[in-house]
N, C-alpha and C. Protein backbone atom coordinates (compact mmCIF):
# COMPACT_ATOMS: atom_id res chain seq x y z
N UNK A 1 59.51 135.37 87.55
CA UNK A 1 60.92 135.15 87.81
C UNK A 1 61.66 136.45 87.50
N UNK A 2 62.28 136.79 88.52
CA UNK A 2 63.09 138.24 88.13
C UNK A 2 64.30 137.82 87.18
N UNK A 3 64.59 138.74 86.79
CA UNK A 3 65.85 138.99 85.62
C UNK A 3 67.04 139.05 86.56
N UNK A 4 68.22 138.64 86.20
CA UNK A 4 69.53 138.75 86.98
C UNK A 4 70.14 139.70 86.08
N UNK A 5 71.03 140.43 86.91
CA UNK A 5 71.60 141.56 86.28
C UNK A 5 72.92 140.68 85.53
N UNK A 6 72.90 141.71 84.72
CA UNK A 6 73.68 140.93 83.33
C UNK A 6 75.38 141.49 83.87
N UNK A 7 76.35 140.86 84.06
CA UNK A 7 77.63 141.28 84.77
C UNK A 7 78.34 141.88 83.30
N UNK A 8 78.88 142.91 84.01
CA UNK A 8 79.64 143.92 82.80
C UNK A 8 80.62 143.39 82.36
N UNK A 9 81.09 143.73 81.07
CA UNK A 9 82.02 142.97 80.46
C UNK A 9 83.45 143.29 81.09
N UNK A 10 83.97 144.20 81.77
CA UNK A 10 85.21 144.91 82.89
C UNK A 10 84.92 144.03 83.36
N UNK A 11 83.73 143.50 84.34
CA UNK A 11 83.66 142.55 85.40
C UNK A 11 84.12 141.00 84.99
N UNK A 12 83.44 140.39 83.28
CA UNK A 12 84.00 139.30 82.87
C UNK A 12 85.59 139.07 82.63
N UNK A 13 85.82 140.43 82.27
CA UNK A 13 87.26 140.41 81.41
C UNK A 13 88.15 139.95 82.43
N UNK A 14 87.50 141.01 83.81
CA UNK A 14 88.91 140.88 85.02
C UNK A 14 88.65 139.44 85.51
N UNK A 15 87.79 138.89 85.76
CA UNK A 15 87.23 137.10 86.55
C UNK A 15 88.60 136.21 85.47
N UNK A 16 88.36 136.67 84.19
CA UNK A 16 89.12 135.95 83.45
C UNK A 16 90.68 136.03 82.98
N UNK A 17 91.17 136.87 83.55
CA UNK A 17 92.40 137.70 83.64
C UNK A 17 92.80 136.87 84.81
N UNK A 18 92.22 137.05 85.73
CA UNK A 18 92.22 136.97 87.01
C UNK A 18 92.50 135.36 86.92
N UNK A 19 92.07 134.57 86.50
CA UNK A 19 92.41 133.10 86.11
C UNK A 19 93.69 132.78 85.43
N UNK A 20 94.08 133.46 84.68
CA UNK A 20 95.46 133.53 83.75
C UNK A 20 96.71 133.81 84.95
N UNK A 21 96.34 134.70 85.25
CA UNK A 21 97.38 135.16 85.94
C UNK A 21 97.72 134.66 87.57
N UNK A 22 96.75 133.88 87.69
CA UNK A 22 96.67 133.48 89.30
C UNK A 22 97.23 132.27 88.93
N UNK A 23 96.56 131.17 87.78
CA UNK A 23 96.89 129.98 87.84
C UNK A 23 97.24 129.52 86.27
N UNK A 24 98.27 130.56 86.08
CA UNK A 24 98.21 130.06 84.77
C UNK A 24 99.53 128.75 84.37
N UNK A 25 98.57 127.98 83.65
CA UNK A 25 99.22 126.58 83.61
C UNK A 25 100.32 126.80 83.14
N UNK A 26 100.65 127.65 81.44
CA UNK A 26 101.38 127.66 80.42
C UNK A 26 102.75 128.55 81.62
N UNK A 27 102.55 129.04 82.40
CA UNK A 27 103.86 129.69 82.69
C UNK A 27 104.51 128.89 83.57
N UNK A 28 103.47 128.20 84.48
CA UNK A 28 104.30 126.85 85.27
C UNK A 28 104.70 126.03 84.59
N UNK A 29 104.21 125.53 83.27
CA UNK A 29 104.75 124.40 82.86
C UNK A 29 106.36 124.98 82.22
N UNK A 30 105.92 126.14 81.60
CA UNK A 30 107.40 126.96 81.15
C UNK A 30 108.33 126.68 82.26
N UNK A 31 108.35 126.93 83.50
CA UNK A 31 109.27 127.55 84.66
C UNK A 31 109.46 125.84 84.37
N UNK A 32 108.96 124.70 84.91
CA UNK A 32 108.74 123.58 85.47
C UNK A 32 110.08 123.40 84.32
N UNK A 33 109.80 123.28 82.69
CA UNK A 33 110.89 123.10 81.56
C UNK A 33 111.91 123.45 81.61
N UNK A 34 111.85 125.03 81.85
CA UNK A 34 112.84 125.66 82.38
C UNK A 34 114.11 124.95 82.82
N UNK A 35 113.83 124.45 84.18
CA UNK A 35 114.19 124.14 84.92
C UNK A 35 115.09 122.74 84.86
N UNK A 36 114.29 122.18 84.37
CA UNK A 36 114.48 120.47 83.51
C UNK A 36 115.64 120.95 82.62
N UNK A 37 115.77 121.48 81.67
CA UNK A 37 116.19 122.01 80.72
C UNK A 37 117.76 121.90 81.00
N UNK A 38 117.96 123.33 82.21
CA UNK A 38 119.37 123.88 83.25
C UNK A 38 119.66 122.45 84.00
N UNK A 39 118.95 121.69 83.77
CA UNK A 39 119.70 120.49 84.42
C UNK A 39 120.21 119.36 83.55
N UNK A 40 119.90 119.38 82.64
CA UNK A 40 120.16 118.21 81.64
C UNK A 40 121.42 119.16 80.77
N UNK A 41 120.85 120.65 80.63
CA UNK A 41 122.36 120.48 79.58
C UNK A 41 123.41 120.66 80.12
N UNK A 42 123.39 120.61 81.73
CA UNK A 42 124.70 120.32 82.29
C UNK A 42 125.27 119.03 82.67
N UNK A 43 124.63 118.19 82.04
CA UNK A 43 125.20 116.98 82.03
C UNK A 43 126.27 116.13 80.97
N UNK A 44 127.12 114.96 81.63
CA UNK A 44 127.80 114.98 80.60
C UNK A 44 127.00 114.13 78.97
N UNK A 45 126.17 113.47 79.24
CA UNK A 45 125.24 113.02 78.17
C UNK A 45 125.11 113.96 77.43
N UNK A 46 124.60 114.87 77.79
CA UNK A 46 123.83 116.27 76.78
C UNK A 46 125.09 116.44 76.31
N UNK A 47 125.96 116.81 76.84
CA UNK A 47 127.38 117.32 76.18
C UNK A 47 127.81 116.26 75.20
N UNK A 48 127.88 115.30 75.04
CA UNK A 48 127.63 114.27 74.13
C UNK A 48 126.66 113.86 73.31
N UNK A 49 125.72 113.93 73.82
CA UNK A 49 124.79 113.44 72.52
C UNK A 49 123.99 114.36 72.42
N UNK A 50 123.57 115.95 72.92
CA UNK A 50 122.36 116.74 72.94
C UNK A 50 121.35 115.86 73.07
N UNK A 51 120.67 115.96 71.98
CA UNK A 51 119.08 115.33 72.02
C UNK A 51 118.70 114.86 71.09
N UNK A 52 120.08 113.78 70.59
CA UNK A 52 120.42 112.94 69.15
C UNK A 52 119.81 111.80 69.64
N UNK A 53 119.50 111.27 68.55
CA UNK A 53 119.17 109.49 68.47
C UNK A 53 120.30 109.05 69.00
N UNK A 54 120.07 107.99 70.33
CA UNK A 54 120.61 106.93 71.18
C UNK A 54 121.07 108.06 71.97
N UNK A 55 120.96 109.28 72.47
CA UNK A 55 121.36 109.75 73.97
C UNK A 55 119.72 109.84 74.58
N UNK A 56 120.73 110.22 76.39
CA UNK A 56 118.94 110.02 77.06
C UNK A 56 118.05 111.00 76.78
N UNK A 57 118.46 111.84 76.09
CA UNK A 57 117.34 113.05 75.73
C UNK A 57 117.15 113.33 74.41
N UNK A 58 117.08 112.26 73.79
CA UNK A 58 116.68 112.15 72.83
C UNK A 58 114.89 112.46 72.33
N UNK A 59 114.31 113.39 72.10
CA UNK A 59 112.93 113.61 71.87
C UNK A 59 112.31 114.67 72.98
N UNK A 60 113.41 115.23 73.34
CA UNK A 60 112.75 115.74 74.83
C UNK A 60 112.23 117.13 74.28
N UNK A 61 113.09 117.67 73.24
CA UNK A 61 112.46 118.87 72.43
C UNK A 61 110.88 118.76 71.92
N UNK A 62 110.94 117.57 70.84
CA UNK A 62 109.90 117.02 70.49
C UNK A 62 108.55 116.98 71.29
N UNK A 63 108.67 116.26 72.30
CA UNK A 63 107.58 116.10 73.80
C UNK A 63 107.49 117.28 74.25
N UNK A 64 108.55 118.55 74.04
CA UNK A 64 108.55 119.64 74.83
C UNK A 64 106.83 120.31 73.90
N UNK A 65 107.39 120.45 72.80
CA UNK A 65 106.33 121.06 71.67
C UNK A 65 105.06 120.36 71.42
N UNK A 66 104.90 119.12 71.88
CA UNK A 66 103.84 118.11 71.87
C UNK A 66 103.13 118.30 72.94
N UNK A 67 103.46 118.79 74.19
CA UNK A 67 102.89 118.89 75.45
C UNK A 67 102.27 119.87 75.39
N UNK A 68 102.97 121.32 75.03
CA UNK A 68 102.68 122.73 74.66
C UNK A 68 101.34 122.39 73.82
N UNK A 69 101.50 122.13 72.59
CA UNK A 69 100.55 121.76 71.73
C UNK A 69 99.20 121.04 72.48
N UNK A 70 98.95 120.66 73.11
CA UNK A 70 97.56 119.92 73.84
C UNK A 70 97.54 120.28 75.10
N UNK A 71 98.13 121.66 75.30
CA UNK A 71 97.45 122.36 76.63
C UNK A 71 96.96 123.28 76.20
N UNK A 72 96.05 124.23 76.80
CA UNK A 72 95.26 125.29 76.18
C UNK A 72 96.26 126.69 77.05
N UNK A 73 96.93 126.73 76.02
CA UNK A 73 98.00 127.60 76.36
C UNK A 73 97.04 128.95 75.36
N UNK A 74 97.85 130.62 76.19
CA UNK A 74 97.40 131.77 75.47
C UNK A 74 98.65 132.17 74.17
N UNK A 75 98.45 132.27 73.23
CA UNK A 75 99.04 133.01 72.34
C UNK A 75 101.10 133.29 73.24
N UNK A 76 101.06 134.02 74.23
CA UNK A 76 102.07 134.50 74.54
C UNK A 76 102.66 133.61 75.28
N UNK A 77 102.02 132.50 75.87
CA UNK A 77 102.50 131.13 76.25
C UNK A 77 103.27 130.22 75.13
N UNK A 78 102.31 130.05 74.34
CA UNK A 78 102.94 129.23 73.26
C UNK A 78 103.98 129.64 72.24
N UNK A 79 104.37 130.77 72.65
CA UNK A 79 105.59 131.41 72.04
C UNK A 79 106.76 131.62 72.95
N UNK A 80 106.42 131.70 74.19
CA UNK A 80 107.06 131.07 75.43
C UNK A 80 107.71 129.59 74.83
N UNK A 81 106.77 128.71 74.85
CA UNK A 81 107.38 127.35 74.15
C UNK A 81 108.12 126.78 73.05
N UNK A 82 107.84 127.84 72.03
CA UNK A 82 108.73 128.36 70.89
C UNK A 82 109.83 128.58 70.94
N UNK A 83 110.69 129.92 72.11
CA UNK A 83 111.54 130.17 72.53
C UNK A 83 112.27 128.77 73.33
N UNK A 84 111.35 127.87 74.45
CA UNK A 84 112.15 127.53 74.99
C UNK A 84 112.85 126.20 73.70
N UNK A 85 112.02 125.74 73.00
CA UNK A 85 112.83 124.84 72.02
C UNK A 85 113.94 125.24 71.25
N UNK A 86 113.51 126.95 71.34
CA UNK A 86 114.82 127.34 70.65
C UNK A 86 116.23 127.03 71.28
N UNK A 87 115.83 127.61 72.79
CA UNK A 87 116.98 128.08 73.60
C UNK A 87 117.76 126.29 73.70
N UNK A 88 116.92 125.57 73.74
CA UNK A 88 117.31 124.01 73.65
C UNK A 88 118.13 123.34 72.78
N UNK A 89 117.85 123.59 71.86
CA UNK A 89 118.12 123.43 70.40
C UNK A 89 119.28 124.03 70.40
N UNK A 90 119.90 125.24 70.74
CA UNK A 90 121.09 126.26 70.84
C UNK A 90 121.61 126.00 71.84
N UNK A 91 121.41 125.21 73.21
CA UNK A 91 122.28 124.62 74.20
C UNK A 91 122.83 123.41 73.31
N UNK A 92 121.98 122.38 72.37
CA UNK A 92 122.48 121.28 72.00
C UNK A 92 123.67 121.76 71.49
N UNK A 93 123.52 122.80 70.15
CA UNK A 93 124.39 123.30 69.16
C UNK A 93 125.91 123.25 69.88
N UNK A 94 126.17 124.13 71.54
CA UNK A 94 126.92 124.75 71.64
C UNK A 94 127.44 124.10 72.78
N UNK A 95 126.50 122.97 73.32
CA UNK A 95 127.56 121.68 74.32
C UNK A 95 126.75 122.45 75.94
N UNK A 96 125.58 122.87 75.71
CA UNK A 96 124.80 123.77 77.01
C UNK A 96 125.90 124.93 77.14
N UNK A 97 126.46 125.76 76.80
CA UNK A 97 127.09 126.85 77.33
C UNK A 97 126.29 128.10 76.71
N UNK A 98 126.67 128.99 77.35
CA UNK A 98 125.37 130.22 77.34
C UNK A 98 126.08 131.24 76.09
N UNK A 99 125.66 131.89 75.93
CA UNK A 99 125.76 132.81 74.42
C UNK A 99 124.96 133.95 74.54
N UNK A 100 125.39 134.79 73.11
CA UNK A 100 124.65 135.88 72.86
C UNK A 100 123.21 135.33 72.74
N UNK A 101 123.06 134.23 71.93
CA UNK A 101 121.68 133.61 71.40
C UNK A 101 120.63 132.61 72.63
N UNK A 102 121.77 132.51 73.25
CA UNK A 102 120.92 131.57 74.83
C UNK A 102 120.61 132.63 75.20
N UNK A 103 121.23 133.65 76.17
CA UNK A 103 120.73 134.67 76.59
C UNK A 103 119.47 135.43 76.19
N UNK A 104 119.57 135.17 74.97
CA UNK A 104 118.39 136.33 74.19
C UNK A 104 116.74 135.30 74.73
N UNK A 105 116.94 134.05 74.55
CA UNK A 105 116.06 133.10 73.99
C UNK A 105 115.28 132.96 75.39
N UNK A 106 116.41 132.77 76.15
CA UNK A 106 116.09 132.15 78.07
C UNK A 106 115.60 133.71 78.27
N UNK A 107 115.67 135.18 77.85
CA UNK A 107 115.60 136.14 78.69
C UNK A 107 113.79 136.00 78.05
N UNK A 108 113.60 135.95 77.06
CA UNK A 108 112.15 135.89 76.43
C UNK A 108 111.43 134.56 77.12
N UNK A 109 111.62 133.93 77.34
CA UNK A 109 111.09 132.69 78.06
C UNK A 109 110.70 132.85 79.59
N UNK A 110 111.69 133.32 80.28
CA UNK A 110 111.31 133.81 81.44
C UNK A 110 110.28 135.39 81.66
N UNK A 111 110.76 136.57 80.50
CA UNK A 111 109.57 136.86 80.31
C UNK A 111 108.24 136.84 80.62
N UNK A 112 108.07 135.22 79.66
CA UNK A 112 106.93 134.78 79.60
C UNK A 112 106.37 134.45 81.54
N UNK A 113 107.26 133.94 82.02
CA UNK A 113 107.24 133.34 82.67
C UNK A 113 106.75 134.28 83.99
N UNK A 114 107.62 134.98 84.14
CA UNK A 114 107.62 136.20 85.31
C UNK A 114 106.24 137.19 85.06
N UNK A 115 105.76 137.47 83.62
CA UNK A 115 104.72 138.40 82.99
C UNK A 115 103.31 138.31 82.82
N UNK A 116 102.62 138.19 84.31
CA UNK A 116 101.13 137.37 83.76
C UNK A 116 100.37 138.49 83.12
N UNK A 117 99.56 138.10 81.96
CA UNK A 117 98.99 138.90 80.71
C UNK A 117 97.56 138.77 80.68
């Protein structure tokens, strides 16, 4: 039985790069949140209750970090998810209106998002 040539580690690294960045879950699911996100805190609920006990988005932070947590997200993904609870958390604070601190939070999130690694 002949020997198969053993594939170079450049050759593994890029196959696997090459997976991250073509289909990487953690940045769709980011964009997908994203997205969810710009729509709820323009509502008048959110403007009322954020994401307090008895409004409709109540736990949505929570589920945000729970979902993150049991996907096999990379390091720079899951800090992606970090940010976006932040930026969430600081729409609740401020009734969804944008800020020095939204800005900062949403510009690192998309980052993530736009930056395959």
């Amino acid at each position: 039985m002949a020997a198969q040539p053993l594939q170079s580690h450049s050759q593994s690294l890029k196959k696997s790069d090459q997976d991250y960045t073509d289909n990487s879950k953690g940045r769709k699911f980011l964009k997908t949140k994203l997205s969810e996100l710009d729509t709820i805190r323009q509502t008048a609920e959110f403007k009322k209750f954020g994401f307090g006990i008895g409004g409709p988005y109540a736990g949505w932070v929570e589920d945000l970090k729970s979902e993150g947590e049991n996907m096999e997200l990379r390091m720079w993904e899951m800090q992606g998810v970090s940010f976006l609870a932040l930026l969430a958390t600081t729409y609740a604070s401020n009734n969804g209106r944008e800020d020095a601190s939204t800005k900062q939070a949403r510009d690192y999130v998309q980052e993530v998002i736009d930056t395959p690694q």
